[in-house]
N, C-alpha and C. Protein backbone atom coordinates (compact mmCIF):
# COMPACT_ATOMS: atom_id res chain seq x y z
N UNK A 1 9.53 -6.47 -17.96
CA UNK A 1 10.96 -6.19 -18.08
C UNK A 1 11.74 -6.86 -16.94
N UNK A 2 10.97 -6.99 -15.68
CA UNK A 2 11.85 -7.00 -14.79
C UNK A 2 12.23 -8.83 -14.93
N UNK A 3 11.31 -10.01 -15.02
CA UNK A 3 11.43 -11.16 -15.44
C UNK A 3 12.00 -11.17 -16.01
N UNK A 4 12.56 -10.71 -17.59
CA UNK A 4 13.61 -10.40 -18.41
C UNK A 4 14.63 -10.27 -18.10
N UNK A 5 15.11 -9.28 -17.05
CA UNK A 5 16.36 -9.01 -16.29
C UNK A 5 16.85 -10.31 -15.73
N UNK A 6 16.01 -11.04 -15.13
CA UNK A 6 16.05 -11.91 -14.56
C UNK A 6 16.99 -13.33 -15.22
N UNK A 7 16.18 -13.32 -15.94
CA UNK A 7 16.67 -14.65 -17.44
C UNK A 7 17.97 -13.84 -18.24
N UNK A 8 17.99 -13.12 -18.41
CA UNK A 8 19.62 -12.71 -19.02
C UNK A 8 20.47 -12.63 -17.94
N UNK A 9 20.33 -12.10 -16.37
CA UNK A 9 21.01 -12.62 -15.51
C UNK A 9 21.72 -14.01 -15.66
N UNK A 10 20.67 -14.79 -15.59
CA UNK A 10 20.90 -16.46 -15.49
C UNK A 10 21.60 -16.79 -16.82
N UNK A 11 21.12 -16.35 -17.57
CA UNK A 11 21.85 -16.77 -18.73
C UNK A 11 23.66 -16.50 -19.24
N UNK A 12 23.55 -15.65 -18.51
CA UNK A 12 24.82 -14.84 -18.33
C UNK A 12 25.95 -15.28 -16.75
N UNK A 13 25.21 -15.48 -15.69
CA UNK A 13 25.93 -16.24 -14.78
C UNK A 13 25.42 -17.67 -14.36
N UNK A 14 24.67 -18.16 -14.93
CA UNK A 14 24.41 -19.39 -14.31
C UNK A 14 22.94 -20.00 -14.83
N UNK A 15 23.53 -20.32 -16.24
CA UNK A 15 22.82 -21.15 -17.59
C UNK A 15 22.24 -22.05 -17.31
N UNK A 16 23.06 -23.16 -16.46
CA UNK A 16 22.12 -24.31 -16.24
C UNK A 16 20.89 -23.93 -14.98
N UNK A 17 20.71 -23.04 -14.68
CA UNK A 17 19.13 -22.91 -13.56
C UNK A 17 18.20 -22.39 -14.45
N UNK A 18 17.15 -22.81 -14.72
CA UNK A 18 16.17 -22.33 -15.32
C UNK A 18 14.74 -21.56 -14.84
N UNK A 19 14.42 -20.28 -14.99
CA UNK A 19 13.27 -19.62 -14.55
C UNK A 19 12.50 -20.34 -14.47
N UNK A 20 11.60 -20.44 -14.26
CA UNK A 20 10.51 -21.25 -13.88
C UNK A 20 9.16 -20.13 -13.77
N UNK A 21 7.98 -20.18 -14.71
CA UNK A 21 6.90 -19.38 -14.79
C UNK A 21 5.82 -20.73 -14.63
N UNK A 22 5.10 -20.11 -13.86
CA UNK A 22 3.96 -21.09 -13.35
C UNK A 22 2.72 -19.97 -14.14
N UNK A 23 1.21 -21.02 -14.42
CA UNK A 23 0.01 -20.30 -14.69
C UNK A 23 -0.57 -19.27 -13.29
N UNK A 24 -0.03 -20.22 -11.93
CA UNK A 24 -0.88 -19.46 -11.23
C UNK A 24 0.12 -18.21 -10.53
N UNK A 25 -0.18 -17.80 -9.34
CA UNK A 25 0.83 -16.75 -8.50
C UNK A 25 1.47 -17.45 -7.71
N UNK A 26 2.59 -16.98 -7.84
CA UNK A 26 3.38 -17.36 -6.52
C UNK A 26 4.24 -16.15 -5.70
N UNK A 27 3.05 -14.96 -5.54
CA UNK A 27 3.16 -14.09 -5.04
C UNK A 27 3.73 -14.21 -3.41
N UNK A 28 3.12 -15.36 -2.62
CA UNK A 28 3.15 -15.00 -1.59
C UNK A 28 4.02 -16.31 -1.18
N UNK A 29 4.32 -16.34 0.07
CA UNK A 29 5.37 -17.63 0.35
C UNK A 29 4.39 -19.35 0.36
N UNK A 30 2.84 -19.34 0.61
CA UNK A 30 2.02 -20.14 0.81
C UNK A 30 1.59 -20.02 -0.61
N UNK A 31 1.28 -19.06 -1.61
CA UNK A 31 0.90 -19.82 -3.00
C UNK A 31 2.61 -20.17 -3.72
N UNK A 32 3.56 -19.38 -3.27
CA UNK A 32 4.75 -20.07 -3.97
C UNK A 32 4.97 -21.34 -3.13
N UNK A 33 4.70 -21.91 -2.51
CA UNK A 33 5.29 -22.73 -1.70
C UNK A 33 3.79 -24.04 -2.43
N UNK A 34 2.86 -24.13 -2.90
CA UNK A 34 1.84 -24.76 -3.55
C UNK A 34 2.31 -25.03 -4.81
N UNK A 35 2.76 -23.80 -5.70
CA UNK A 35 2.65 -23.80 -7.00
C UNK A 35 4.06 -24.67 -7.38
N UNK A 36 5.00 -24.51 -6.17
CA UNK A 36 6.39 -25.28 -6.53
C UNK A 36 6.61 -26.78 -5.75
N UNK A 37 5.30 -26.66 -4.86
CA UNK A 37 5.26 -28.37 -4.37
C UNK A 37 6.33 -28.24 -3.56
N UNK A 38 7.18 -27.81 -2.47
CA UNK A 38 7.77 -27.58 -2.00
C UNK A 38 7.15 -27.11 -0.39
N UNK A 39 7.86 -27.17 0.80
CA UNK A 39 7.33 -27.06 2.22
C UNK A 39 7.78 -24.93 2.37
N UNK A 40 6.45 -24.28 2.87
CA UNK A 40 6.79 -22.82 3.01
C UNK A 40 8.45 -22.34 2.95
N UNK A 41 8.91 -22.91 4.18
CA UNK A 41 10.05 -22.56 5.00
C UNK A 41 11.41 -22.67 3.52
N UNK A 42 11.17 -23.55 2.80
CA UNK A 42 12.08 -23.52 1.03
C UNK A 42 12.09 -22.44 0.69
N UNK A 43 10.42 -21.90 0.64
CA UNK A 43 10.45 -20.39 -0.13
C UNK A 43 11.76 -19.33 0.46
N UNK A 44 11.94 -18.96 -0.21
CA UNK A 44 13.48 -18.45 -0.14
C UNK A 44 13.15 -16.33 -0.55
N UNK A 45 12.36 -16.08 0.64
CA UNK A 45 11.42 -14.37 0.60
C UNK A 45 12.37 -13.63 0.47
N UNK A 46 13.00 -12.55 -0.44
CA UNK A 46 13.20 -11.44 -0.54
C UNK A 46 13.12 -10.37 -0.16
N UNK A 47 13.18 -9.59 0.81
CA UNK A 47 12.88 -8.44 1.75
C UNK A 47 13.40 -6.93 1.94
N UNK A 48 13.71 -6.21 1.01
CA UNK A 48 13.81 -4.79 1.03
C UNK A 48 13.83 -4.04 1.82
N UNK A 49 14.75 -3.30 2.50
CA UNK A 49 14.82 -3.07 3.81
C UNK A 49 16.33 -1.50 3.58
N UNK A 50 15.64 -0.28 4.33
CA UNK A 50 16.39 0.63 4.40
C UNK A 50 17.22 0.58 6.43
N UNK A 51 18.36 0.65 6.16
CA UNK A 51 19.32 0.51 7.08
C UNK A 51 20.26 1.47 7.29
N UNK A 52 19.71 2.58 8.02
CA UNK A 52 19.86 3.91 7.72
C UNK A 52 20.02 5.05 6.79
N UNK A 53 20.95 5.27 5.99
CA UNK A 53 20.83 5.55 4.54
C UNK A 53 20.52 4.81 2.92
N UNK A 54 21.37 3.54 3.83
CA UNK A 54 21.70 2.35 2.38
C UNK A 54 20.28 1.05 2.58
N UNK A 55 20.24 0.83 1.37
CA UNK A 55 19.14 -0.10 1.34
C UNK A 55 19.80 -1.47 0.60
N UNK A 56 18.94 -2.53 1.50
CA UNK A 56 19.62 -3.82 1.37
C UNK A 56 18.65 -4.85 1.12
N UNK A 57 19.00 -6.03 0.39
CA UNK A 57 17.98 -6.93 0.78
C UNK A 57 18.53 -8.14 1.36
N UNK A 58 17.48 -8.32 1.97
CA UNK A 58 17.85 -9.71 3.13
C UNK A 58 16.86 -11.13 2.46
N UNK A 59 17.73 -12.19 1.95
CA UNK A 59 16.75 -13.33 1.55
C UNK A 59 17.00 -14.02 2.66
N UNK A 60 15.55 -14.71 3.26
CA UNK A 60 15.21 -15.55 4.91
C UNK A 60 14.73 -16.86 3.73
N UNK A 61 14.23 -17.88 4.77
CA UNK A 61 13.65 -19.18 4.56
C UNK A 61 11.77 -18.46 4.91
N UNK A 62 11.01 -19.23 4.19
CA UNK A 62 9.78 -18.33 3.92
C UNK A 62 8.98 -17.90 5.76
N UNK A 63 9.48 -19.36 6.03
CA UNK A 63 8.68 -19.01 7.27
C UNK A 63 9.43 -18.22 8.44
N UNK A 64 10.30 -17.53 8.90
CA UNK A 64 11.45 -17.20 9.20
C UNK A 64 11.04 -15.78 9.33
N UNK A 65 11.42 -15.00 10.69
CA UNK A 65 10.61 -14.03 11.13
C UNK A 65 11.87 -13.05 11.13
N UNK A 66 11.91 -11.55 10.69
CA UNK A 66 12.82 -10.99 11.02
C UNK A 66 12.79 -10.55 12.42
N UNK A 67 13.61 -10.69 13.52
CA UNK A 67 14.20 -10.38 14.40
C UNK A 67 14.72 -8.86 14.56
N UNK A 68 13.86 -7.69 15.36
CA UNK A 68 14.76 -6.90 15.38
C UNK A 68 15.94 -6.54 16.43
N UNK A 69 15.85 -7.37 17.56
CA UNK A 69 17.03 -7.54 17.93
C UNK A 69 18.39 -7.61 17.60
N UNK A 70 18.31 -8.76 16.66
CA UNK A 70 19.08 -9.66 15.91
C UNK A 70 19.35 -8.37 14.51
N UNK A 71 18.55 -8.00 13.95
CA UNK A 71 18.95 -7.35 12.99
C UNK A 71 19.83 -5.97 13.58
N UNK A 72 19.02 -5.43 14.54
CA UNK A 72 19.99 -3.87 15.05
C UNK A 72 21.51 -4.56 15.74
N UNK A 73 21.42 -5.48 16.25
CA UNK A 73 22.62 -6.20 16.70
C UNK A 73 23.87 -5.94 15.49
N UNK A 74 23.34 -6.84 14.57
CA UNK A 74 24.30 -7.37 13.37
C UNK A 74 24.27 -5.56 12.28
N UNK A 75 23.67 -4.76 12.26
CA UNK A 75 23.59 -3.83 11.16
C UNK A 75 23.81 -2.50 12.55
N UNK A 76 23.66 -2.39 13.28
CA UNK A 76 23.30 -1.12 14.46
C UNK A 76 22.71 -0.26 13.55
N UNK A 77 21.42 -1.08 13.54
CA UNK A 77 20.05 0.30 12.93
C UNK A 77 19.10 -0.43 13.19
N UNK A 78 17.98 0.18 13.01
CA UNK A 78 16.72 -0.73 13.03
C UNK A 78 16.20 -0.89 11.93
N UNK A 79 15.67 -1.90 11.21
CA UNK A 79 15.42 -2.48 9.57
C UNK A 79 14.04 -1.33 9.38
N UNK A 80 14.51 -0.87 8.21
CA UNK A 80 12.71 -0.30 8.04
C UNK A 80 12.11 -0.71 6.44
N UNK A 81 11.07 -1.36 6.47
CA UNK A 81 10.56 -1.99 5.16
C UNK A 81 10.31 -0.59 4.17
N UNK A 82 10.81 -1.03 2.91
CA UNK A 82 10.30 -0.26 2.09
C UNK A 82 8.68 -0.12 1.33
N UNK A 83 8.47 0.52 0.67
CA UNK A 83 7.15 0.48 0.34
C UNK A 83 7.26 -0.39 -1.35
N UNK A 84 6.29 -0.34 -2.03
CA UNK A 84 5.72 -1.50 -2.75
C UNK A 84 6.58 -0.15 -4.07
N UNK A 85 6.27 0.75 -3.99
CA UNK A 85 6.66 1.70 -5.35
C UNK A 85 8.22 2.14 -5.03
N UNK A 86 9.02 1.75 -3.51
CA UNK A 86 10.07 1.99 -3.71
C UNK A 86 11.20 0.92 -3.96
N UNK A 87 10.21 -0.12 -3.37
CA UNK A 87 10.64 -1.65 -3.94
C UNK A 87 10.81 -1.76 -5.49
N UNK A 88 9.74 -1.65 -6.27
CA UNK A 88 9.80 -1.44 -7.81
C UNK A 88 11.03 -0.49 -8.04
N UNK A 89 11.10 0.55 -7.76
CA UNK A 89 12.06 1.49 -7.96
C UNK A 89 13.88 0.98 -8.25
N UNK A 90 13.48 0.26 -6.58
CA UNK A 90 15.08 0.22 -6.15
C UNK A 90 15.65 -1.48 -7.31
N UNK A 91 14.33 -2.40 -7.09
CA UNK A 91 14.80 -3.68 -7.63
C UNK A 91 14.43 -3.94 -9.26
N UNK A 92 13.66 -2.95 -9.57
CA UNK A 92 12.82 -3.15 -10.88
C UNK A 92 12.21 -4.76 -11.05
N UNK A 93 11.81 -5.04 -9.57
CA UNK A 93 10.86 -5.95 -9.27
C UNK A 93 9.58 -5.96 -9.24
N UNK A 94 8.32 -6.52 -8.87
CA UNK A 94 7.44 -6.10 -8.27
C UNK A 94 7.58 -6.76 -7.06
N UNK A 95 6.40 -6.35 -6.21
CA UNK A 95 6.42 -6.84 -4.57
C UNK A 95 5.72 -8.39 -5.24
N UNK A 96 6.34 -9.40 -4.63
CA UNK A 96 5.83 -10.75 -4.61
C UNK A 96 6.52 -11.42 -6.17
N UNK A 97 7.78 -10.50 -6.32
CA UNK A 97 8.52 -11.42 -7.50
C UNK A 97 9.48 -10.75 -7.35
N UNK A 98 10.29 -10.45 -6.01
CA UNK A 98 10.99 -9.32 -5.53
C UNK A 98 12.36 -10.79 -5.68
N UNK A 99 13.33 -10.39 -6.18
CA UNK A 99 14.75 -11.32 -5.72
C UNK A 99 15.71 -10.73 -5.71
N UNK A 100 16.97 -11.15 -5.76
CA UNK A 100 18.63 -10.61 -5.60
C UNK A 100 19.04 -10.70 -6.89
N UNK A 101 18.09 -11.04 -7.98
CA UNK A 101 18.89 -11.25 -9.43
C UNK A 101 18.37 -10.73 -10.66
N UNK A 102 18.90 -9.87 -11.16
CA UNK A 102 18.70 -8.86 -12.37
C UNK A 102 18.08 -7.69 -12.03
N UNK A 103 19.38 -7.33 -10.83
CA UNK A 103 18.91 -6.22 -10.46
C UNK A 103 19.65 -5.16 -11.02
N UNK A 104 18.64 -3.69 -11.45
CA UNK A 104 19.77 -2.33 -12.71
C UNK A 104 20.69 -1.99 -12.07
N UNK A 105 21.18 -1.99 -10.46
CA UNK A 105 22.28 -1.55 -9.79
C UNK A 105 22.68 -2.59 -8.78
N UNK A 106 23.81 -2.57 -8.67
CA UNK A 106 24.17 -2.94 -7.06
C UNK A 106 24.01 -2.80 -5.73
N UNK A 107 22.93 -3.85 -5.32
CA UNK A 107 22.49 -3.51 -3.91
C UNK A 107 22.99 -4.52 -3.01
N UNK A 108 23.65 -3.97 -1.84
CA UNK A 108 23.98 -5.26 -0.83
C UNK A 108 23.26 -6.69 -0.40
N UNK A 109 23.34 -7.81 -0.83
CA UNK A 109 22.70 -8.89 -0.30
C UNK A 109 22.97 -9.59 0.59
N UNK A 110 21.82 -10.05 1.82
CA UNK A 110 22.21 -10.97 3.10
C UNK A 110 21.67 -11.67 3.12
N UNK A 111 21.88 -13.03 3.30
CA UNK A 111 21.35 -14.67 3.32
C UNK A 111 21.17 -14.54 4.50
N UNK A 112 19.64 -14.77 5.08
CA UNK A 112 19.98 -15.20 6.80
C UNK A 112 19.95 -17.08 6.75
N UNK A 113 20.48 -17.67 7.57
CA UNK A 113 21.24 -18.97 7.86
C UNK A 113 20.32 -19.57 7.80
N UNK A 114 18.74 -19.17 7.88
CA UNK A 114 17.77 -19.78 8.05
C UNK A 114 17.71 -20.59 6.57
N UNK A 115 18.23 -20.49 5.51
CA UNK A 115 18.10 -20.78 4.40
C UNK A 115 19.08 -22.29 4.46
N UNK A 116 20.35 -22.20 5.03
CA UNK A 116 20.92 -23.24 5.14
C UNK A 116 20.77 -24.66 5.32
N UNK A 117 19.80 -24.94 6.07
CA UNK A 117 19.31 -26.47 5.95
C UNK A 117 18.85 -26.69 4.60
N UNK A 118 18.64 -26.28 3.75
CA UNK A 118 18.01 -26.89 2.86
C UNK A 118 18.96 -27.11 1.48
N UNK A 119 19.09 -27.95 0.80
CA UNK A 119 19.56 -28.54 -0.71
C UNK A 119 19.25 -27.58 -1.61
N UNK A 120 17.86 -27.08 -1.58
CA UNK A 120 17.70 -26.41 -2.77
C UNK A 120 16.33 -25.52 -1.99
N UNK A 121 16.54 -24.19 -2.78
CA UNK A 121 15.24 -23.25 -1.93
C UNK A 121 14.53 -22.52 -3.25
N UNK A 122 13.75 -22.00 -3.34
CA UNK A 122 13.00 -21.49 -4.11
C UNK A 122 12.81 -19.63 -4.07
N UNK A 123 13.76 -18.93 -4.84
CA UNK A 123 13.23 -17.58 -4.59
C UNK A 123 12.57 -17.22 -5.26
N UNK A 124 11.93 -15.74 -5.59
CA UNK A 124 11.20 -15.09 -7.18
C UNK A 124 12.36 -15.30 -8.33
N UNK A 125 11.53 -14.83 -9.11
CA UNK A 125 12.47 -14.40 -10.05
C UNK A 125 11.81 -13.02 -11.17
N UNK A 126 11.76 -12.14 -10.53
CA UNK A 126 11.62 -11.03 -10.92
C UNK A 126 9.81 -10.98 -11.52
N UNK A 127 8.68 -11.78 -10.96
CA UNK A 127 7.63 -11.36 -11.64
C UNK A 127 6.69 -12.54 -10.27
N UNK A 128 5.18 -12.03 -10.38
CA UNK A 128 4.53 -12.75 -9.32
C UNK A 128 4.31 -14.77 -9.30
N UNK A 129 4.84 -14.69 -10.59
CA UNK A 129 4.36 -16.19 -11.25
C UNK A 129 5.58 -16.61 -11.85
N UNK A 130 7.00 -16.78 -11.08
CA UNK A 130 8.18 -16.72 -11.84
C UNK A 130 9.03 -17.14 -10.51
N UNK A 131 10.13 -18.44 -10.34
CA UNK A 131 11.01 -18.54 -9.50
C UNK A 131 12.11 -19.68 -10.46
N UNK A 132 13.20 -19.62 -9.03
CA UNK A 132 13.99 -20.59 -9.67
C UNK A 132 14.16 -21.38 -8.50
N UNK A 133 14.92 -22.89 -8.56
CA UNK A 133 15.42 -23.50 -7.61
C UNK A 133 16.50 -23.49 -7.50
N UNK A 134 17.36 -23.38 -6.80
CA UNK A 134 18.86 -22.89 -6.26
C UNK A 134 19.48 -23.65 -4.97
N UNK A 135 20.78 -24.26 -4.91
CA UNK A 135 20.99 -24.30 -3.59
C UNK A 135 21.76 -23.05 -3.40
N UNK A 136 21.20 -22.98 -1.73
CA UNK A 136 21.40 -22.04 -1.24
C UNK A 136 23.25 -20.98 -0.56
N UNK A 137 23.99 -21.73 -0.87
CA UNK A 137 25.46 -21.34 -1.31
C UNK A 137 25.92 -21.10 -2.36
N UNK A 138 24.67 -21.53 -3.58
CA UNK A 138 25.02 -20.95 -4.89
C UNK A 138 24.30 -19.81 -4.95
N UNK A 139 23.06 -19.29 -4.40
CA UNK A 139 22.61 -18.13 -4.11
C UNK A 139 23.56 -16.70 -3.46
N UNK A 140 24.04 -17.39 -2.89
CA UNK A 140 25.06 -16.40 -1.75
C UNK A 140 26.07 -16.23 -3.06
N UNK A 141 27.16 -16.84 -3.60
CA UNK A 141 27.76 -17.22 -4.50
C UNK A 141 27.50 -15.95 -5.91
N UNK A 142 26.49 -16.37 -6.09
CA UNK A 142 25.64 -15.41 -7.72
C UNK A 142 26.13 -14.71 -7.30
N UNK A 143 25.41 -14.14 -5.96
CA UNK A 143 24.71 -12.42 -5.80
C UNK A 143 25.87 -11.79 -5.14
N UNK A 144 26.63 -12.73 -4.99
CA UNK A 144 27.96 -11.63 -4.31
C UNK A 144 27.27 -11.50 -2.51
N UNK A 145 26.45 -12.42 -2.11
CA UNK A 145 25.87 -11.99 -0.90
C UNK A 145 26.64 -12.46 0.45
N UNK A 146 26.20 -12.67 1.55
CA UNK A 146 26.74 -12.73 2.87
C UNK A 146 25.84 -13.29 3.63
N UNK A 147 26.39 -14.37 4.44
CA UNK A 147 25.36 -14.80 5.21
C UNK A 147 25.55 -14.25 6.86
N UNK A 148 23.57 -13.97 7.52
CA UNK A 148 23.68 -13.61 8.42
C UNK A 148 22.86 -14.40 9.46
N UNK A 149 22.88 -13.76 10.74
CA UNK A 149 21.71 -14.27 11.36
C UNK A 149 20.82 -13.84 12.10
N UNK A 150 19.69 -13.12 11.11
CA UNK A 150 19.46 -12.24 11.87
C UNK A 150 17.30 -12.41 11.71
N UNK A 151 17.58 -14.04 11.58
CA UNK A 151 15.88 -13.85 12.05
C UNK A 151 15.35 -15.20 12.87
N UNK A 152 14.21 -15.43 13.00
CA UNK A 152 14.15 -16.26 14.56
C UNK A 152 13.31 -16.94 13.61
């Protein structure tokens, strides 16, 4: 279902990008970053994160470390990862096909800058073997998101 969400998303805001389902996984930022022929740091990770009451997700560049400095700085909280069944919950994702698009509610999205050098980045798209290519101001753009800077 949740890949589904995904593709009527796109289809609905932004027709010409096409899902992209590979045979193998591209669960992790090193098999997505293989399966799409592309350098790690493209992979474009998804990250689920409770910020005191409200929960947010933050898309980084794959290799791109969250900072908690930098994050309690910019949010005044400290990031706390969600778990794998509250991730499903909140994104009707799974963990490792986790993205900002075709999601059942409205959740806040943050681009960290780390994404910016690049033309085009690679996030999930709602399943372990499923992404799209995007530049990364049309990402921000879709999702209604915000860019930050909050990883090293």
């Amino acid at each position: 279902m949740s890949l589904e969400s995904v593709r009527t998303f796109f289809s609905e805001h932004a027709p010409d990008i096409a899902v992209l389902v590979t045979e193998q996984s591209s669960a992790t930022v090193t098999l997505a970053a293989e399966a799409h022929g592309v350098a790690p740091e493209q992979i474009a990770k998804t990250i689920c994160l409770r910020v005191g009451e409200e929960i947010v997700l933050l898309v980084a560049a794959g290799t791109a470390r969250l900072s908690n400095r930098k994050f309690k700085d910019r949010f005044a909280a400290k990031p706390r990862m969600l778990d794998a069944e509250q991730v499903l919950a909140v994104t009707s994702h799974p963990v490792g096909g986790v993205c900002p698009f075709g999601l059942p509610s409205p959740v806040p999205v943050y681009c960290d800058v780390s994404l910016r050098p690049f033309d085009e980045v690679v996030p999930a798209a709602g399943a372990t073997n499923a992404a799209v290519r995007i530049a990364p101001e049309r990402l921000v753009g879709l999702v209604q998101g915000a860019w930050v800077d909050v990883c090293e």
